[in-house]
Protein backbone atom coordinates (compact mmCIF):
# COMPACT_ATOMS: atom_id res chain seq x y z
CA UNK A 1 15.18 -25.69 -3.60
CA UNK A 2 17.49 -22.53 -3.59
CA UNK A 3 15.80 -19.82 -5.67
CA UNK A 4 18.13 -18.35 -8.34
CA UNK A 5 17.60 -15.00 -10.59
CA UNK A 6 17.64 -15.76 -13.96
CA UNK A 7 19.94 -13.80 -16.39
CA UNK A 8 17.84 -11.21 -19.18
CA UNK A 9 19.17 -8.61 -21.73
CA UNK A 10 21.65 -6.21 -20.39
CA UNK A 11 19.82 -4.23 -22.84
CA UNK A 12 16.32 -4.46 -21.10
CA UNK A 13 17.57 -2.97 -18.65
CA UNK A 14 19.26 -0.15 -20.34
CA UNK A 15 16.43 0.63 -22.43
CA UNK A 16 14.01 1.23 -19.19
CA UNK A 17 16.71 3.61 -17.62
CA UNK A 18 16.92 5.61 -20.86
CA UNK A 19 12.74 5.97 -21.34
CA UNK A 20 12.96 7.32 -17.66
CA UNK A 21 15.37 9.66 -18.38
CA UNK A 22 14.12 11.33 -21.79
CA UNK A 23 10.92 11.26 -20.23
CA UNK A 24 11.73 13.12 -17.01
CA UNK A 25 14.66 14.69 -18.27
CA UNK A 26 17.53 13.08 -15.77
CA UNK A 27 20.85 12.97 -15.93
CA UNK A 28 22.68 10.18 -16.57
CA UNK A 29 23.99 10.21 -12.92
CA UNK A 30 20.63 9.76 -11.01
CA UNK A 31 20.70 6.04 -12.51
CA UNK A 32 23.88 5.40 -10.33
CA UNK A 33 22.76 6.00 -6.80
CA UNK A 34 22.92 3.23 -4.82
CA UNK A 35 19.29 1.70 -5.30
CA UNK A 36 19.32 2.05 -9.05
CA UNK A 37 22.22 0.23 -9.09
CA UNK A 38 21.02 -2.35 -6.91
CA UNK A 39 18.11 -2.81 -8.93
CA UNK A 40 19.59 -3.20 -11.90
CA UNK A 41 22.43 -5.64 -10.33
CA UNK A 42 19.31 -7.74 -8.73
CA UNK A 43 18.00 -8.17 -12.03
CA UNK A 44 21.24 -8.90 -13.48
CA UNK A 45 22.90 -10.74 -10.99
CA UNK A 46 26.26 -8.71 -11.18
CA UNK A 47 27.76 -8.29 -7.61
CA UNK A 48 26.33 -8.74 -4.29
CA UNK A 49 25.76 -5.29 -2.12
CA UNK A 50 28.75 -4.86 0.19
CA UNK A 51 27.42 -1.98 3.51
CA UNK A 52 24.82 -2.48 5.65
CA UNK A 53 23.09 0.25 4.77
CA UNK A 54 22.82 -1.80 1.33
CA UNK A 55 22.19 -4.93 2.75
CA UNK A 56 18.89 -3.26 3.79
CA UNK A 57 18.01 -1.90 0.99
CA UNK A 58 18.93 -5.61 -0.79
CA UNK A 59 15.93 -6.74 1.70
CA UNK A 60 13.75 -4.04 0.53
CA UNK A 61 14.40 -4.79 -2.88
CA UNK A 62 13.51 -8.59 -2.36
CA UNK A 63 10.46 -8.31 -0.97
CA UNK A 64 9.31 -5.61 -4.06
CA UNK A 65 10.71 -8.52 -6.36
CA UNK A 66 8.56 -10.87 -4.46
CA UNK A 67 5.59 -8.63 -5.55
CA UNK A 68 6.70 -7.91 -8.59
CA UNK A 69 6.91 -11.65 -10.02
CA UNK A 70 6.75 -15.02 -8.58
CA UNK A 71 9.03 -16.51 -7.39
CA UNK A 72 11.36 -13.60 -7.06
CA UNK A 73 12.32 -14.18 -10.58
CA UNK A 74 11.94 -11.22 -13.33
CA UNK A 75 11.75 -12.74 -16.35
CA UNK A 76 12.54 -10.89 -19.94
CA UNK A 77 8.63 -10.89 -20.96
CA UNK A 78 7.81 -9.13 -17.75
CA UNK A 79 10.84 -6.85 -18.27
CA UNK A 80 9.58 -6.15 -22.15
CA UNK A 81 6.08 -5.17 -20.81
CA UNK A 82 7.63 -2.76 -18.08
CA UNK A 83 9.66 -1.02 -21.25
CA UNK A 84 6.47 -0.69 -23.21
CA UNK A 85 4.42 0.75 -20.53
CA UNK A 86 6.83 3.71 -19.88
CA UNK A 87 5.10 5.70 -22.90
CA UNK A 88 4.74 8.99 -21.33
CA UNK A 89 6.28 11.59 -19.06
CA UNK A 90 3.03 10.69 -16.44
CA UNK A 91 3.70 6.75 -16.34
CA UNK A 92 7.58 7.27 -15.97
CA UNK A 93 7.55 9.51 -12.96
CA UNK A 94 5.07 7.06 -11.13
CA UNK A 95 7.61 4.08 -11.79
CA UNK A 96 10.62 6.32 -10.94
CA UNK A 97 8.88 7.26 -7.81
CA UNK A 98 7.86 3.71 -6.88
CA UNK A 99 11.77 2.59 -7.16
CA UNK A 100 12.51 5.83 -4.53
CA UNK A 101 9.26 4.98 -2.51
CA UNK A 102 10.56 0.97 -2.12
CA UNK A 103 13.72 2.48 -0.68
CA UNK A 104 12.86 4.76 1.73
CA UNK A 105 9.68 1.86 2.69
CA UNK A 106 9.52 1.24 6.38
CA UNK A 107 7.99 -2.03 5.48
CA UNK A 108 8.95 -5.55 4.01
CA UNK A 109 5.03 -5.83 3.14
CA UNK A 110 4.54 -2.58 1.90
CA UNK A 111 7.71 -3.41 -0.90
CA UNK A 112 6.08 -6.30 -1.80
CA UNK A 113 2.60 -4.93 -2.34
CA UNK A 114 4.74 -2.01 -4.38
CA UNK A 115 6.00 -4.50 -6.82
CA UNK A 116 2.42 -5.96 -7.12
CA UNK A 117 1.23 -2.57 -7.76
CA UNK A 118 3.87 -2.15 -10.77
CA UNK A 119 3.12 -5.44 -12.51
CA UNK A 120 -0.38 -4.81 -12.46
CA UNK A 121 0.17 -1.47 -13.99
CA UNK A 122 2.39 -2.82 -16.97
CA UNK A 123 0.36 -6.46 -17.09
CA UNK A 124 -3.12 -4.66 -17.80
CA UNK A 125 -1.12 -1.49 -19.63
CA UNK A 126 -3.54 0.80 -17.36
CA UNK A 127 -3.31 4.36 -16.57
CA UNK A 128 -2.30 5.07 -12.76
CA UNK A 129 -5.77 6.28 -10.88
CA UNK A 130 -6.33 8.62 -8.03
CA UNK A 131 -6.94 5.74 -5.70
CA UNK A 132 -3.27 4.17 -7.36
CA UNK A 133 -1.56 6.90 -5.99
CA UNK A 134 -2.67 7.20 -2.79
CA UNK A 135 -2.18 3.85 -1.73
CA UNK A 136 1.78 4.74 -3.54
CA UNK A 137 1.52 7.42 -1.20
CA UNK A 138 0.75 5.56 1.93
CA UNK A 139 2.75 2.55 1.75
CA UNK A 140 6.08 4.26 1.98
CA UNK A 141 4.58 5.31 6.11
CA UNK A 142 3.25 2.49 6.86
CA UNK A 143 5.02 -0.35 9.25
CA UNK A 144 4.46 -3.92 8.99
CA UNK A 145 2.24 -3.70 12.03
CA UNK A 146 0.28 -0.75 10.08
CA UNK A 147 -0.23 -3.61 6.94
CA UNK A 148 -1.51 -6.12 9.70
CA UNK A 149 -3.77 -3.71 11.54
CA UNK A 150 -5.52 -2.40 8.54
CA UNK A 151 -6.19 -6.02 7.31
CA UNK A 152 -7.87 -6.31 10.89
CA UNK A 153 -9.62 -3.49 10.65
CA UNK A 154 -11.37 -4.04 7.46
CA UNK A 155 -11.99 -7.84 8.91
CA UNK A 156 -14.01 -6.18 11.39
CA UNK A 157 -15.57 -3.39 9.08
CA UNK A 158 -16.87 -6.45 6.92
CA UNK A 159 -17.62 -8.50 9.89
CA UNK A 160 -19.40 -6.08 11.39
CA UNK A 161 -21.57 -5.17 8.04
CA UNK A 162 -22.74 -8.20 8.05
CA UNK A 163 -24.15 -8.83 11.38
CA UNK A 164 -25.74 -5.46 10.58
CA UNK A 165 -26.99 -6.51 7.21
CA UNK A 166 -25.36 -3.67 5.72
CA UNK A 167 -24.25 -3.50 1.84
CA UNK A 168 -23.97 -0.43 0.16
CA UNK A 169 -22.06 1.70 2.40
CA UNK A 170 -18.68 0.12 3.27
CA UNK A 171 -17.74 1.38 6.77
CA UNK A 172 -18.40 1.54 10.58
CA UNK A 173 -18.82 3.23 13.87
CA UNK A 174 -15.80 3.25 16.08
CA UNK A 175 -16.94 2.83 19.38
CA UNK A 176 -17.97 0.36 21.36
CA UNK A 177 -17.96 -2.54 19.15
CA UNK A 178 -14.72 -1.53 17.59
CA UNK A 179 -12.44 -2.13 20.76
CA UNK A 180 -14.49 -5.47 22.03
CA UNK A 181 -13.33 -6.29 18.26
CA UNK A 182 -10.07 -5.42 19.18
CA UNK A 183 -10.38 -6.82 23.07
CA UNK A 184 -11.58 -10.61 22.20
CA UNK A 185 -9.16 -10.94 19.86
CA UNK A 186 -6.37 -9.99 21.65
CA UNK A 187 -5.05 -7.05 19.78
CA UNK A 188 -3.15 -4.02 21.16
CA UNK A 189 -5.86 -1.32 20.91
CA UNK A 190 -3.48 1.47 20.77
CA UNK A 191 -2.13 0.05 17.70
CA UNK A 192 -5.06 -0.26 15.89
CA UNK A 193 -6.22 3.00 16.58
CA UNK A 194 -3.10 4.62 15.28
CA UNK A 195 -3.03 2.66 12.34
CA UNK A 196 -6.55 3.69 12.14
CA UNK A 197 -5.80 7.72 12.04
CA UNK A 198 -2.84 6.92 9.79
CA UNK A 199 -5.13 5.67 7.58
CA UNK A 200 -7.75 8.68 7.71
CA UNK A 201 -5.08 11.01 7.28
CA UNK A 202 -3.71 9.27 3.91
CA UNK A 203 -7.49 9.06 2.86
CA UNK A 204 -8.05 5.20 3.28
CA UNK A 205 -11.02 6.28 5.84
CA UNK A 206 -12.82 8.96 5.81
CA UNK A 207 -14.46 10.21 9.09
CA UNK A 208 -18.08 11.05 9.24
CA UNK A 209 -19.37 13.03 11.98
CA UNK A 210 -23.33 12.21 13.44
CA UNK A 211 -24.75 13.88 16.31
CA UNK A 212 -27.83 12.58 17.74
CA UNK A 213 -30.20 14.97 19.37
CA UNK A 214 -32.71 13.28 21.92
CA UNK A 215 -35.37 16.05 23.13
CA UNK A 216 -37.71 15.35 26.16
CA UNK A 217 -40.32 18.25 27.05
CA UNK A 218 -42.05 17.36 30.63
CA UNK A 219 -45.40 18.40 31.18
CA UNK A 220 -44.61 22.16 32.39
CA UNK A 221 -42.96 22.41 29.03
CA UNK A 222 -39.03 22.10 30.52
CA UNK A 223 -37.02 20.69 27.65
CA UNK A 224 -33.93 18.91 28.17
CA UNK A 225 -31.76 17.84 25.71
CA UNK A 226 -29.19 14.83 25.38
CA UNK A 227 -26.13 15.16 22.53
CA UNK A 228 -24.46 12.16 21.77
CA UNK A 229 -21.81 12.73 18.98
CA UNK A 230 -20.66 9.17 16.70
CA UNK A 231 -17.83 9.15 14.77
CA UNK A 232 -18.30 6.82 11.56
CA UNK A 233 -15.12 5.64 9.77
CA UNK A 234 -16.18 4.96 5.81
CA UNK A 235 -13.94 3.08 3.58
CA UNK A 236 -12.78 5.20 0.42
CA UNK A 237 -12.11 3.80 -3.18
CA UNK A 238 -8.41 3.72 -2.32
CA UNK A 239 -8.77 2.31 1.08
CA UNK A 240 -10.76 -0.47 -0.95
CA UNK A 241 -7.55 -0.93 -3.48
CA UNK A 242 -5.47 -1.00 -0.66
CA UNK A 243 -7.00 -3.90 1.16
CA UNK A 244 -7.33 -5.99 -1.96
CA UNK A 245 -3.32 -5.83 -2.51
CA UNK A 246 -2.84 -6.60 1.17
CA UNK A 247 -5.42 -9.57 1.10
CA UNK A 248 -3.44 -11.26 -2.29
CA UNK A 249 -0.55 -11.23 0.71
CA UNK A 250 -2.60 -12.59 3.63
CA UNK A 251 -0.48 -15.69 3.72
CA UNK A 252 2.63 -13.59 4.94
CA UNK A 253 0.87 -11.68 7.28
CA UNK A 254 1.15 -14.09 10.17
């Protein structure tokens, strides 16, 4: 069954551009760049983008519909609740941002789990959190590949947590066990390990250095000494938000 977007208030619309604006103090003109007005068109279903360079940006704009509402249908309700959650200068710089960050996105997923990001925000009329905006923050570098390898690696974080009877602390070594993870199952270990360091570096993991010191005195008294340095990866609060959005899209991760 073709999927058609329903018609809302031109007014709806209007009213959310103007809260941005007195709130961040914009001029009129920043509302008619060519992904505002393909947002608003999307939701109003006035004219169909004509370049390439907007035909991408239509695609982009899809998928963060997709996230935003089922169905890739915005209905007026959800539109209303979007309006009245833009009640301070804080909130409408996040969702200003978010509309910039879906457009300059390097990922299909990471639009999507934008526009889930946005309805939870105005569903549950919650503050944005720390961990809120860093996983803002990393979605506009991560790849589609980067969405699927994290979901891997926290399969084998848990995976491995349990076979170690672990918990409390949500993390694990990368080593060994980490690429025979990655070997049995076929994945590009390169890959994962840059998605990996992406990750640290936009605080989803946070690297723990261990040493272990082994000392072994011999009879004369001659010590010798054995250093063997771990590395282990621990899953932040943010990293934690970030794999629950990415797990509510599982299903189009294949």
């Amino acid at each position: 069954m073709e999927n058609k977007l329903i018609s809302v208030n031109d007014d709806i619309i209007k009213d959310i551009s103007t809260k941005l604006i007195e709130y961040l103090d914009f001029k009129d003109s920043i509302f008619e760049n060519e992904f505002v007005e393909s947002f608003g068109d999307s939701f109003k279903v006035v004219k169909l983008l004509k370049s390439g360079h907007d035909l991408i940006a239509q695609r982009k704009l899809k998928a963060f519909l997709n996230g935003f509402c089922y169905d890739n249908t915005p209905t007026e309700e959800q539109l209303l609740k979007l309006y009245k959650y833009i009640n301070n200068e804080k909130k409408a710089e996040f969702i200003a941002d978010m509309f910039s960050k879906v457009l300059m996105s390097n990922s299909k997923l990471a639009c999507m789990i934008m526009g889930m990001m946005i309805n939870d925000l105005t569903e549950n009329n919650k503050d944005i959190n720390h961990s809120q905006l860093i996983c803002a923050n990393a979605l506009v570098s991560f790849f589609d590949d980067d969405v699927k390898n994290y979901y891997k690696i926290i399969d084998f974080m848990y995976e491995n947590m349990k076979e170690k009877l672990i918990e409390e602390y949500k993390g694990f070594y990368q080593g060994h066990r980490f690429y025979s993870y990655c070997k049995n199952n076929k994945m590009d270990t390169n890959s994962m390990n840059m998605t990996l360091y992406k990750s640290i570096s936009y605080q989803l993991f946070l690297t723990n250095y261990e040493v272990d010191v082994d000392v072994d005195v011999d009879e004369d008294f001659y010590a010798s000494t054995d250093v063997n340095p771990s590395t282990y990866i621990s899953l932040t609060t943010a990293g934690e938000l970030f794999f629950e959005y990415i797990n509510k899209i599982s299903s189009c991760l294949e």
